[in-house]
PDB file of N, CA and C in Angstrom:
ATOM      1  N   UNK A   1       6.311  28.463   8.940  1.00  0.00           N
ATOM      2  CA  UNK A   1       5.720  27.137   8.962  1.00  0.00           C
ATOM      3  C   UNK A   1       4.233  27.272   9.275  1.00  0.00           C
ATOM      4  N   UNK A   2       3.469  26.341   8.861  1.00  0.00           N
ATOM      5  CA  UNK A   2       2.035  26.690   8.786  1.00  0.00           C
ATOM      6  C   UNK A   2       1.351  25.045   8.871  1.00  0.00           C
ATOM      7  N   UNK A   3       0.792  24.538  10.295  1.00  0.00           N
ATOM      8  CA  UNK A   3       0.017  23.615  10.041  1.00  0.00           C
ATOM      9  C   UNK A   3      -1.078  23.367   9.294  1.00  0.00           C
ATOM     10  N   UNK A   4      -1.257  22.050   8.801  1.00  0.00           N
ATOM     11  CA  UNK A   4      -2.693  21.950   7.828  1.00  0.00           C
ATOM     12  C   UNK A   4      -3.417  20.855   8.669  1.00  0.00           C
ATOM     13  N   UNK A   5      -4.489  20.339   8.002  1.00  0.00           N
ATOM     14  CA  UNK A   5      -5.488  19.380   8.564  1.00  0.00           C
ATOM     15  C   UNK A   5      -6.075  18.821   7.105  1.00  0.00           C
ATOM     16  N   UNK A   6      -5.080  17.513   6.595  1.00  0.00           N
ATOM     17  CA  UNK A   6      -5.092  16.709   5.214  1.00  0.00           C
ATOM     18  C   UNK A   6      -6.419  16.420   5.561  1.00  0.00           C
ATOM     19  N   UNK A   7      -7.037  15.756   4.596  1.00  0.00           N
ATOM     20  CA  UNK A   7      -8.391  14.934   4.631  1.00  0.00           C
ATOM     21  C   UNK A   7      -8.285  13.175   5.221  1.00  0.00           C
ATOM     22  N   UNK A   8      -7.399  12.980   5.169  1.00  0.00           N
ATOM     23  CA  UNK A   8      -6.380  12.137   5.678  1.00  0.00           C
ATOM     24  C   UNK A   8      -6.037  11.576   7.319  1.00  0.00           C
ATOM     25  N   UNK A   9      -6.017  12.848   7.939  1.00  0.00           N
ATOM     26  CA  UNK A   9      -6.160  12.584   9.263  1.00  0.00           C
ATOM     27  C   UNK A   9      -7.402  12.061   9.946  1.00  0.00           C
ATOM     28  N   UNK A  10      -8.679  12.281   9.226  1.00  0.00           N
ATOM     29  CA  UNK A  10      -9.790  11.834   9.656  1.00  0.00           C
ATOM     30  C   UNK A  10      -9.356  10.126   9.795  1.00  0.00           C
ATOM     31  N   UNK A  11      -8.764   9.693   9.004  1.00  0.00           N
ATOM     32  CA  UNK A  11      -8.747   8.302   8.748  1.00  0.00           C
ATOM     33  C   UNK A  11      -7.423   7.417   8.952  1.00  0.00           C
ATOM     34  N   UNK A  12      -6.677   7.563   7.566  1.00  0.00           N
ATOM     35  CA  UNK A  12      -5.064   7.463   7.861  1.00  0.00           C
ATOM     36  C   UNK A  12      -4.122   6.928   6.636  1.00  0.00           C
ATOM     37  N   UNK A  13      -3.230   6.816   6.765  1.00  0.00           N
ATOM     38  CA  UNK A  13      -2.922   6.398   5.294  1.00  0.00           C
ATOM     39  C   UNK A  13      -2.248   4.619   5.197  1.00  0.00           C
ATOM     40  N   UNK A  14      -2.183   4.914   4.125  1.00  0.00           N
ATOM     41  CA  UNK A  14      -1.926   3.139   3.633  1.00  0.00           C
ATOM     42  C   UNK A  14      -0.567   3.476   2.590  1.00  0.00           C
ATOM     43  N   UNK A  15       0.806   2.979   3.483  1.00  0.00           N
ATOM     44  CA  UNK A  15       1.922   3.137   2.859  1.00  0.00           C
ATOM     45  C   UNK A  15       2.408   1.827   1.824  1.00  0.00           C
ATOM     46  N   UNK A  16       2.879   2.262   0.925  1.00  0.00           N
ATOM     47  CA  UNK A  16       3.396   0.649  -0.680  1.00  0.00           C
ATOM     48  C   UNK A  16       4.782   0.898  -0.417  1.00  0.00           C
ATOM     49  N   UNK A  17       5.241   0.017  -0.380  1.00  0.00           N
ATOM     50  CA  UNK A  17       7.115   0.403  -0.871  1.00  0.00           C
ATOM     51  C   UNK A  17       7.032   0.256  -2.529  1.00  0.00           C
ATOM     52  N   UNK A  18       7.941   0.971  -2.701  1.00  0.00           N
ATOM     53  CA  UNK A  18       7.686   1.476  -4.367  1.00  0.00           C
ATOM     54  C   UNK A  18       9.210   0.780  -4.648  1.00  0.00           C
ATOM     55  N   UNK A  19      10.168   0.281  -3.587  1.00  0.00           N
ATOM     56  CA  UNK A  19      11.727  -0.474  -3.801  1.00  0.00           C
ATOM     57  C   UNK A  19      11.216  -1.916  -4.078  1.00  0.00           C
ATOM     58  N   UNK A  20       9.979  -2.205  -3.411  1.00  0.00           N
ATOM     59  CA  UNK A  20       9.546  -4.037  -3.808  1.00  0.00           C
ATOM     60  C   UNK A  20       9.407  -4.031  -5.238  1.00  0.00           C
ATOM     61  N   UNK A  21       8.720  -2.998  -5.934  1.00  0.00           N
ATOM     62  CA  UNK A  21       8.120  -3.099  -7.343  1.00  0.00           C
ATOM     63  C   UNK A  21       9.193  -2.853  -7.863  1.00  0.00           C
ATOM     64  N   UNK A  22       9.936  -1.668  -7.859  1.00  0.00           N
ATOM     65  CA  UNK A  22      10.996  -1.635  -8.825  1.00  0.00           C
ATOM     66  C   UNK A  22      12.521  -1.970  -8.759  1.00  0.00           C
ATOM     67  N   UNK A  23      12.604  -2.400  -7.501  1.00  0.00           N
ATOM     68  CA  UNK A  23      14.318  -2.963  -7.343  1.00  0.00           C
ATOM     69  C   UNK A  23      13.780  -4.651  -7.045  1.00  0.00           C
ATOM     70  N   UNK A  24      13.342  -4.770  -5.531  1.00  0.00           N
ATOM     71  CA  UNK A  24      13.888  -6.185  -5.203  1.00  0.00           C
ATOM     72  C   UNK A  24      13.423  -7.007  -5.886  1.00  0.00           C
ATOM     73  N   UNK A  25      11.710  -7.136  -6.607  1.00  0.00           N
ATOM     74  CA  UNK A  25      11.156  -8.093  -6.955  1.00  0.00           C
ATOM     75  C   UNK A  25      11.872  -8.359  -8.107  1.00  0.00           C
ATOM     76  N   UNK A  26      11.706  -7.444  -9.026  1.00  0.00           N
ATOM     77  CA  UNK A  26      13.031  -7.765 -10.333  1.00  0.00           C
ATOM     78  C   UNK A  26      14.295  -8.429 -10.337  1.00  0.00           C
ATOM     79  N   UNK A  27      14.852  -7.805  -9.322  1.00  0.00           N
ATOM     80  CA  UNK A  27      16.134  -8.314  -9.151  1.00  0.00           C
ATOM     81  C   UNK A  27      16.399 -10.216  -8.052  1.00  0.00           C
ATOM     82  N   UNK A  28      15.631 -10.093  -7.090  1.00  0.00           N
ATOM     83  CA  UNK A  28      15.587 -10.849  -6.368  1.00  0.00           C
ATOM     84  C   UNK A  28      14.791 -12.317  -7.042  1.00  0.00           C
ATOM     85  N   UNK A  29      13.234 -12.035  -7.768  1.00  0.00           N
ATOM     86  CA  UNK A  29      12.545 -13.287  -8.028  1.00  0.00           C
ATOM     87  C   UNK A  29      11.839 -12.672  -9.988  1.00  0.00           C
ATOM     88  N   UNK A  30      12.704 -12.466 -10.975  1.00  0.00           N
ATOM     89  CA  UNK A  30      12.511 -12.341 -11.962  1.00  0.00           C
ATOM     90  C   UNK A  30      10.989 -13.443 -12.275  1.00  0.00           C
ATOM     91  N   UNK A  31      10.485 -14.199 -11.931  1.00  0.00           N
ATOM     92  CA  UNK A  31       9.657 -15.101 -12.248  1.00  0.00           C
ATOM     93  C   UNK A  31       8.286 -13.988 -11.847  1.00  0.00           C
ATOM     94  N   UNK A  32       8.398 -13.879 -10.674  1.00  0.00           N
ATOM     95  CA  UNK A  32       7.102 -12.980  -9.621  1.00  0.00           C
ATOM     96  C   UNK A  32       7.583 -11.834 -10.946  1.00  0.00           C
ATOM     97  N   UNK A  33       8.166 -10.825 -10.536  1.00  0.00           N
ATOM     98  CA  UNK A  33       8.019  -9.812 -11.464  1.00  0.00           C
ATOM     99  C   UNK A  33       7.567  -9.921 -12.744  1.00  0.00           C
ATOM    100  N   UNK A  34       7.883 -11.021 -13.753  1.00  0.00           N
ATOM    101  CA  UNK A  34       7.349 -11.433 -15.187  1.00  0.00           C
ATOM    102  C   UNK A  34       5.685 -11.537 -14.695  1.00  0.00           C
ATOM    103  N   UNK A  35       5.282 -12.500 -13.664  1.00  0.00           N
ATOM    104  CA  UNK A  35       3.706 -12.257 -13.333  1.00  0.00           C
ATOM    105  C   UNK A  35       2.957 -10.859 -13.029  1.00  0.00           C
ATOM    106  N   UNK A  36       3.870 -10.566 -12.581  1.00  0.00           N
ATOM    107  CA  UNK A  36       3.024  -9.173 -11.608  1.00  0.00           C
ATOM    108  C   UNK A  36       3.368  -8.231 -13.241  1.00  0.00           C
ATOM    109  N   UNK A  37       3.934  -8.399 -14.007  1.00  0.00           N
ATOM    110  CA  UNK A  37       3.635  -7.214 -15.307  1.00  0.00           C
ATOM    111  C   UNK A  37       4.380  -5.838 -14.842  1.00  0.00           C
ATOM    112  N   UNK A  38       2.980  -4.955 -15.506  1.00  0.00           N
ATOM    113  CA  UNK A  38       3.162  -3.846 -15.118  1.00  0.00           C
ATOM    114  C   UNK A  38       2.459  -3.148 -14.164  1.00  0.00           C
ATOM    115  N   UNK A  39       1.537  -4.445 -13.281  1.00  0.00           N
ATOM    116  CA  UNK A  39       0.558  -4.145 -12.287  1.00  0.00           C
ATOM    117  C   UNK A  39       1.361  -3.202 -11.004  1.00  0.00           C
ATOM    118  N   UNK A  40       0.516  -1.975 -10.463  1.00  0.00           N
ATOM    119  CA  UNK A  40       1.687  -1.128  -9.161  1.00  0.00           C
ATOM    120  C   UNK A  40      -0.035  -1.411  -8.122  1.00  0.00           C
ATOM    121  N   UNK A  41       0.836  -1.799  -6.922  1.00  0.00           N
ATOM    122  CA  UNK A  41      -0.190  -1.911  -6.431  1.00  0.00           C
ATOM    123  C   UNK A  41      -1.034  -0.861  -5.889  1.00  0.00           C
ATOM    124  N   UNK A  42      -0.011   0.197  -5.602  1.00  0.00           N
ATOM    125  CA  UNK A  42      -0.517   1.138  -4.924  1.00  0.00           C
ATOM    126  C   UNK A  42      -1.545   2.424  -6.156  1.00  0.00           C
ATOM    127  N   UNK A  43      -0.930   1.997  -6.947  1.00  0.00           N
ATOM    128  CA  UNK A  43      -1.929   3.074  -8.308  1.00  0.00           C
ATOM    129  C   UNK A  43      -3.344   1.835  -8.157  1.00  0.00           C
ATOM    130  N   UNK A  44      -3.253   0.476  -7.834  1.00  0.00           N
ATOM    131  CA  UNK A  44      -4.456  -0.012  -8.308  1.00  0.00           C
ATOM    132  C   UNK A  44      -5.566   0.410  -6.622  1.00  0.00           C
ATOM    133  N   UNK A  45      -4.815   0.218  -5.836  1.00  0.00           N
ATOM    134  CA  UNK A  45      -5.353   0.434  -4.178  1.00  0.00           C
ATOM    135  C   UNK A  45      -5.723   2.052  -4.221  1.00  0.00           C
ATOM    136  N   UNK A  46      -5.539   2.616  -4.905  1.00  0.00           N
ATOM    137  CA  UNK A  46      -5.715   4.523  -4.930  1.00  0.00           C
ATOM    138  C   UNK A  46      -6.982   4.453  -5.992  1.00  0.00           C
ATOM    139  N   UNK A  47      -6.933   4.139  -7.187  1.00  0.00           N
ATOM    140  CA  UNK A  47      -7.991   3.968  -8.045  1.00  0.00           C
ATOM    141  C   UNK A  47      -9.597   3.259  -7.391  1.00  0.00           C
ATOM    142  N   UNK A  48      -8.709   1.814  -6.869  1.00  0.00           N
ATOM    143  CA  UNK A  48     -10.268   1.202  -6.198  1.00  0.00           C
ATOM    144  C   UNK A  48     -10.740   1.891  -4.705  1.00  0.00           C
ATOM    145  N   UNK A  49      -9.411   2.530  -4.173  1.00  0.00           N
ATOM    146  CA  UNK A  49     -10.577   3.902  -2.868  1.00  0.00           C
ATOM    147  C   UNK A  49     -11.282   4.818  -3.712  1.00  0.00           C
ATOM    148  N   UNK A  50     -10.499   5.406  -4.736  1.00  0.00           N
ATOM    149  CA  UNK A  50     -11.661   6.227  -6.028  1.00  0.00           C
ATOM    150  C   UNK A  50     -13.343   5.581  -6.071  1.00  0.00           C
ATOM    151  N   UNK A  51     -12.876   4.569  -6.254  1.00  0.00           N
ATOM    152  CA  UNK A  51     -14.113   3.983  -7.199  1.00  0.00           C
ATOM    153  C   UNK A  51     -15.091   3.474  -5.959  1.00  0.00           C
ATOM    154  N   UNK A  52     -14.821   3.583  -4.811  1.00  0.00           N
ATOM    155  CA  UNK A  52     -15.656   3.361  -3.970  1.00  0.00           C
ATOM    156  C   UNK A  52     -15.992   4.213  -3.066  1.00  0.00           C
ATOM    157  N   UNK A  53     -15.280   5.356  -3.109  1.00  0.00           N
ATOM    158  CA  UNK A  53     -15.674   6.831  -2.265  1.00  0.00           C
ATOM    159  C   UNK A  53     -14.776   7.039  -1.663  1.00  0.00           C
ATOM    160  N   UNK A  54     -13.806   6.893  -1.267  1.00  0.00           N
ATOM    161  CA  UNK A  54     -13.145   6.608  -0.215  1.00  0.00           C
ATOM    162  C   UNK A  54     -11.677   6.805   0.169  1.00  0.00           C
ATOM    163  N   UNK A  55     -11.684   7.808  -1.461  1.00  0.00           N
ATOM    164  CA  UNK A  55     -10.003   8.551  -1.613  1.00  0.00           C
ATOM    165  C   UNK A  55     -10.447  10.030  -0.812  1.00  0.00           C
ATOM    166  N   UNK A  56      -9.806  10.066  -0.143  1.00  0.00           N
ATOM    167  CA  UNK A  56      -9.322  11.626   0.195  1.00  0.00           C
ATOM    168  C   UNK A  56      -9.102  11.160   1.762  1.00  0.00           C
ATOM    169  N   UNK A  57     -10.262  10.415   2.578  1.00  0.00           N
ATOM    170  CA  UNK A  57     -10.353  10.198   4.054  1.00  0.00           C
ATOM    171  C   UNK A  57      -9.093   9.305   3.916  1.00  0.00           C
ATOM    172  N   UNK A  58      -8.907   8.271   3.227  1.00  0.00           N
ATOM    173  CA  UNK A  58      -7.071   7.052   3.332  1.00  0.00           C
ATOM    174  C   UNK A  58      -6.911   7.738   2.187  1.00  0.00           C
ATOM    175  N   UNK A  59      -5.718   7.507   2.296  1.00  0.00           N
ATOM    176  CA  UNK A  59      -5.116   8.186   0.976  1.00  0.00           C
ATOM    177  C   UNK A  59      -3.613   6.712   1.067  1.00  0.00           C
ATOM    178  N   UNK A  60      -3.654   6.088  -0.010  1.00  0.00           N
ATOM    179  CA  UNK A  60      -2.297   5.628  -0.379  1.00  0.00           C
ATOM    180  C   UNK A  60      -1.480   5.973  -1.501  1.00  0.00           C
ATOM    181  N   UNK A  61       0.013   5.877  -0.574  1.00  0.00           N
ATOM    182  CA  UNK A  61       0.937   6.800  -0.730  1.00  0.00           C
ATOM    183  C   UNK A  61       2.211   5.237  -0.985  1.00  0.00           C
ATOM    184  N   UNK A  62       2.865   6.063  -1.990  1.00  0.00           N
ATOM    185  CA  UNK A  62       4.344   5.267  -2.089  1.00  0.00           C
ATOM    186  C   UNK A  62       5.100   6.170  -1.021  1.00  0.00           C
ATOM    187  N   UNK A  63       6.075   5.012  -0.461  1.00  0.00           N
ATOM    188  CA  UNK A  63       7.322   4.635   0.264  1.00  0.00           C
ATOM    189  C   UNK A  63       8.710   4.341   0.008  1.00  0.00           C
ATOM    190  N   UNK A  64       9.937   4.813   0.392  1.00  0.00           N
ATOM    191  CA  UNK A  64      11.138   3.620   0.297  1.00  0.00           C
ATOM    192  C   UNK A  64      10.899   3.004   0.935  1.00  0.00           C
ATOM    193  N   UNK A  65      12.248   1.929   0.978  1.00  0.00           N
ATOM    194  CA  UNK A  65      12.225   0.794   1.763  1.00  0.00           C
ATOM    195  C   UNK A  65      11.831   0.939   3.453  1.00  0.00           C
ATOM    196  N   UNK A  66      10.945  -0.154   3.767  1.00  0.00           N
ATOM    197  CA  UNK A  66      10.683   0.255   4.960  1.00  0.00           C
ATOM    198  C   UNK A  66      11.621  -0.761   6.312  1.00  0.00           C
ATOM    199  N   UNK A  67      12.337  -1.359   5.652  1.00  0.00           N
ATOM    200  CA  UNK A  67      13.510  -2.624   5.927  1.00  0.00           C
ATOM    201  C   UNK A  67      12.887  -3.395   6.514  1.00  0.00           C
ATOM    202  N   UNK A  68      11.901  -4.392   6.182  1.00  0.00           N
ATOM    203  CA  UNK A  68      10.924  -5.193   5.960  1.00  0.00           C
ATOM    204  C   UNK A  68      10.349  -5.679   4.721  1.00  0.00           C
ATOM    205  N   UNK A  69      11.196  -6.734   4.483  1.00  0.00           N
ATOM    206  CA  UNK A  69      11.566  -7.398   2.985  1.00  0.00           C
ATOM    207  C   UNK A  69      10.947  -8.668   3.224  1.00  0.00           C
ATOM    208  N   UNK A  70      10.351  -9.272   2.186  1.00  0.00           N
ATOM    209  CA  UNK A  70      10.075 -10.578   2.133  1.00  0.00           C
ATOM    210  C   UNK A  70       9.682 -10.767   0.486  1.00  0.00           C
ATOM    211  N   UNK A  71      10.235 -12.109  -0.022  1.00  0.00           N
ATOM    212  CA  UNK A  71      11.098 -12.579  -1.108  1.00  0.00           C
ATOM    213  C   UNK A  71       9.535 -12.162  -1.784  1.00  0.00           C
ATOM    214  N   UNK A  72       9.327 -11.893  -3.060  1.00  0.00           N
ATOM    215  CA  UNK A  72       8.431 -11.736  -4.144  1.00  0.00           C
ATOM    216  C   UNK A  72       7.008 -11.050  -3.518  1.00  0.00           C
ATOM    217  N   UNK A  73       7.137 -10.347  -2.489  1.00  0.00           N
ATOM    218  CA  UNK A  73       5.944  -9.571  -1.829  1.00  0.00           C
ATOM    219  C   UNK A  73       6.219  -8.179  -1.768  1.00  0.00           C
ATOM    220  N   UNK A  74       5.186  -7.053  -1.618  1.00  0.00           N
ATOM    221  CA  UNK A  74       5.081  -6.184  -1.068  1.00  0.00           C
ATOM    222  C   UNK A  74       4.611  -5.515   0.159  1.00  0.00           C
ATOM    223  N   UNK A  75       5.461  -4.910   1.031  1.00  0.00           N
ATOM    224  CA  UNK A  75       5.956  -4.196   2.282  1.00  0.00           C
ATOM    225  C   UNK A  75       4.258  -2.921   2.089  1.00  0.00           C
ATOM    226  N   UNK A  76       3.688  -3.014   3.079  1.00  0.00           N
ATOM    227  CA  UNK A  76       2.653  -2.307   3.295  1.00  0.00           C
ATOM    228  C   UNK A  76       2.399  -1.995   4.272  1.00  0.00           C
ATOM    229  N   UNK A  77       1.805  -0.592   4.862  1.00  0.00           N
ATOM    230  CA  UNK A  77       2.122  -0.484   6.044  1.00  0.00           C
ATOM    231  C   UNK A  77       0.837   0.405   6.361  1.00  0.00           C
ATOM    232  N   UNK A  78      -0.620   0.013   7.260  1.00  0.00           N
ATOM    233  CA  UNK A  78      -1.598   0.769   7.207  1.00  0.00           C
ATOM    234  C   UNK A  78      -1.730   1.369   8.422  1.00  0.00           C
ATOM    235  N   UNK A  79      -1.260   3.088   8.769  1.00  0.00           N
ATOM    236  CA  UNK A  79      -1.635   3.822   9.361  1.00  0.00           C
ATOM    237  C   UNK A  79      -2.262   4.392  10.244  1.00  0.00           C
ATOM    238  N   UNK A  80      -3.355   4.205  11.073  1.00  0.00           N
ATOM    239  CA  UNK A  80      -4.137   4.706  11.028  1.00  0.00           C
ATOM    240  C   UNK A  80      -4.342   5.727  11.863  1.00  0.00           C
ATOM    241  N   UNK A  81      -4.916   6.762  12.087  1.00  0.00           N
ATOM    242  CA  UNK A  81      -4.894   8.050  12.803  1.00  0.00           C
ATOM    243  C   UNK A  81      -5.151   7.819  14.254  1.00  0.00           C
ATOM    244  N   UNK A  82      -5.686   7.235  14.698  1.00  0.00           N
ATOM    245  CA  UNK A  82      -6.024   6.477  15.769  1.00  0.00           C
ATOM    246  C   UNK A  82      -5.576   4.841  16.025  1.00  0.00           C
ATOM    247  N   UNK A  83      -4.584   4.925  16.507  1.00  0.00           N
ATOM    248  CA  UNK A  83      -4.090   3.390  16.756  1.00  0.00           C
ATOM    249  C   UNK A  83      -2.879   2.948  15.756  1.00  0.00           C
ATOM    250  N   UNK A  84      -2.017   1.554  16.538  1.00  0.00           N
ATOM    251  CA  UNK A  84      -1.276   1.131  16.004  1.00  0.00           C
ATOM    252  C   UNK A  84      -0.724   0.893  14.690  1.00  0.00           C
ATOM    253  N   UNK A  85       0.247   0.664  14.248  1.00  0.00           N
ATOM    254  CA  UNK A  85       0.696   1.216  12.527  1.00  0.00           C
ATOM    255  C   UNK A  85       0.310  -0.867  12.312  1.00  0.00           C
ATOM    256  N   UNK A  86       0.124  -0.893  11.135  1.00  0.00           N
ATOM    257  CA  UNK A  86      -0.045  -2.525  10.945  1.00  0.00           C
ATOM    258  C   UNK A  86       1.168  -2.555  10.242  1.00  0.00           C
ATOM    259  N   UNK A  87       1.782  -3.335   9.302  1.00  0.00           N
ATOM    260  CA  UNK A  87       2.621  -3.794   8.792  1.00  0.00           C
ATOM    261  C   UNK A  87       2.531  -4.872   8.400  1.00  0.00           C
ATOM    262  N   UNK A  88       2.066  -5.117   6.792  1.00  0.00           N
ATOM    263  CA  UNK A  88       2.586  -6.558   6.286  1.00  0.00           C
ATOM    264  C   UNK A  88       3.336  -6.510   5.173  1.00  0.00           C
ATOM    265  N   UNK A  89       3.016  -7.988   4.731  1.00  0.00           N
ATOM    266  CA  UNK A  89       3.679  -8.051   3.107  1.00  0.00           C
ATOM    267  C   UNK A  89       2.939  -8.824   2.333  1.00  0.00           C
ATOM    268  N   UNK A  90       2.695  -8.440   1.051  1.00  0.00           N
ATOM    269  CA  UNK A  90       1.345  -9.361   0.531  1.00  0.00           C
ATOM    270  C   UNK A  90       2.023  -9.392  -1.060  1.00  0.00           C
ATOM    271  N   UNK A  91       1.058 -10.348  -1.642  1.00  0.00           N
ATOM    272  CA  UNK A  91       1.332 -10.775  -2.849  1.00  0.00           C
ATOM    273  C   UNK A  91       0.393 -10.175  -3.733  1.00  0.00           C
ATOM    274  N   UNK A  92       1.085  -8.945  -4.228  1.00  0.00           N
ATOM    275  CA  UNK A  92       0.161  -8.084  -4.965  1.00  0.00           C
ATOM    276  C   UNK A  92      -1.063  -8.350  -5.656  1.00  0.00           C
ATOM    277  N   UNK A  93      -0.746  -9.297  -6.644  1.00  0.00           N
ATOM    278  CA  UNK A  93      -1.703 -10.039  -7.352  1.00  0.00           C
ATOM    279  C   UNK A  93      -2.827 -10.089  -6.916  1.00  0.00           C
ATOM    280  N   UNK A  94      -2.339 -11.435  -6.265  1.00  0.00           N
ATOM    281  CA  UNK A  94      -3.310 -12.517  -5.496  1.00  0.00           C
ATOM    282  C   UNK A  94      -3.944 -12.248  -3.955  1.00  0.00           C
ATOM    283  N   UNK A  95      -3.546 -11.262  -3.486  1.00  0.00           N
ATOM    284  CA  UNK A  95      -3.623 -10.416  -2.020  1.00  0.00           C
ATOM    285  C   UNK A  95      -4.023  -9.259  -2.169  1.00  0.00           C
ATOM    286  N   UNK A  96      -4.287  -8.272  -3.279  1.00  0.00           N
ATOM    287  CA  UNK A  96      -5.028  -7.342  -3.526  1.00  0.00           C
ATOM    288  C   UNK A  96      -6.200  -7.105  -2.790  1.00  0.00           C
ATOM    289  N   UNK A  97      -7.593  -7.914  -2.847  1.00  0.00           N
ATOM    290  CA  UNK A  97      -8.572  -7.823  -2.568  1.00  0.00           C
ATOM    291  C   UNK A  97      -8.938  -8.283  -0.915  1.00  0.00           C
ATOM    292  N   UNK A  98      -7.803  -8.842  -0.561  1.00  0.00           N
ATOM    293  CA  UNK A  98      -7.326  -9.004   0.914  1.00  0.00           C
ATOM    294  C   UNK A  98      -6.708  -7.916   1.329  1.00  0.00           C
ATOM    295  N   UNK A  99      -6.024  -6.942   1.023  1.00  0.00           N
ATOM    296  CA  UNK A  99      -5.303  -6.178   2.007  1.00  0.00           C
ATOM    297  C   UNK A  99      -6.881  -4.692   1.480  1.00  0.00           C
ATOM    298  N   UNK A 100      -7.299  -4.922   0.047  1.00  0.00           N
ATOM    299  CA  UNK A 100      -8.161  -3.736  -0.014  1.00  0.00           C
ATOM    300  C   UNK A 100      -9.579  -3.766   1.617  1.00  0.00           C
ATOM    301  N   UNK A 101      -9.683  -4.926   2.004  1.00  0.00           N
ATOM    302  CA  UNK A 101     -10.857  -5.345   2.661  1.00  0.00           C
ATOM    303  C   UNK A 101      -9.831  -4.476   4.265  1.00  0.00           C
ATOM    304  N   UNK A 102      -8.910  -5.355   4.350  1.00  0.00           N
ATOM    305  CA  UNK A 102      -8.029  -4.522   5.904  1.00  0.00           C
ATOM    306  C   UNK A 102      -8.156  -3.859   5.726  1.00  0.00           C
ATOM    307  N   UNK A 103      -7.570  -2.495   4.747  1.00  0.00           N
ATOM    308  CA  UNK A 103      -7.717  -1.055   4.645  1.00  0.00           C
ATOM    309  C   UNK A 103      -8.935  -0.687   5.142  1.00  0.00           C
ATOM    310  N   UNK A 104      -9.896  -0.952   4.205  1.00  0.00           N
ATOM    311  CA  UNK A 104     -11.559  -0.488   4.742  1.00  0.00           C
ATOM    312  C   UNK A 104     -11.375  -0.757   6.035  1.00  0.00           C
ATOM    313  N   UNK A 105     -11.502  -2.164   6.415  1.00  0.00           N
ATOM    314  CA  UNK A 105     -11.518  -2.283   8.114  1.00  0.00           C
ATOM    315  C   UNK A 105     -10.991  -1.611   9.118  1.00  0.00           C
ATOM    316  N   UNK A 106      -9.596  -1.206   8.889  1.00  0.00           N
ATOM    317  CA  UNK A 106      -9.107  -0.451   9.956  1.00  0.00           C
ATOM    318  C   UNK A 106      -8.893   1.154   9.714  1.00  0.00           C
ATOM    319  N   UNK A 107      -9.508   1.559   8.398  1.00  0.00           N
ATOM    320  CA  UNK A 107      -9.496   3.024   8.215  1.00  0.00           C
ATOM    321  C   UNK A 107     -10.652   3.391   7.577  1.00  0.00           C
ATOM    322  N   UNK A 108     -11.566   2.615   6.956  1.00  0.00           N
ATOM    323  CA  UNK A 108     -12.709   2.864   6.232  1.00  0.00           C
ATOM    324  C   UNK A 108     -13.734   3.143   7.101  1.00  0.00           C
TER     325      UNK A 108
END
């Protein structure tokens, strides 16, 4: 066994449940899923830390279920290396640019 030191620990990570996108929302609220497409939030939250510098220090990562469900949302859970784990649930879409701003805040 061999410890490492991710780029990651400087900062912390930002967990997606990957069961909201592809089991419950489908199954549970077919309407939300027809909106949300083929949008993943966590490929769009990894791309926009890309595009602003800021992939390697957070890094987001898919999850299973974290048994913290709420009807047509996604289970998110931000990390951080220093201090308390957050935990919400947001509306991918429309909450995108709200949970991208927390991230920065509490790990950026």
């Amino acid at each position: 066994m061999q410890e490492v030191k991710p780029k990651w620990l400087r900062s912390g990570l930002v967990l997606v449940c990957e069961r909201c996108f592809k089991e419950r929302i489908p199954e549970e609220d077919p309407d939300v899923a027809e909106r949300i497409g083929d949008f993943h939030l966590r490929n769009w939250l990894k791309e926009r830390l890309k595009a602003e510098g800021r992939w390697g220090p957070i890094r987001a990562i898919s999850t299973s279920c974290m048994d913290v469900c709420a009807r047509g949302r996604v289970t998110v859970c931000i990390e951080p290396q220093n201090g308390e784990p957050i935990v919400i649930v947001v509306d991918p879409l429309e909450e995108r640019e709200t949970l991208y701003e927390r991230v920065v805040k509490e790990l950026g």
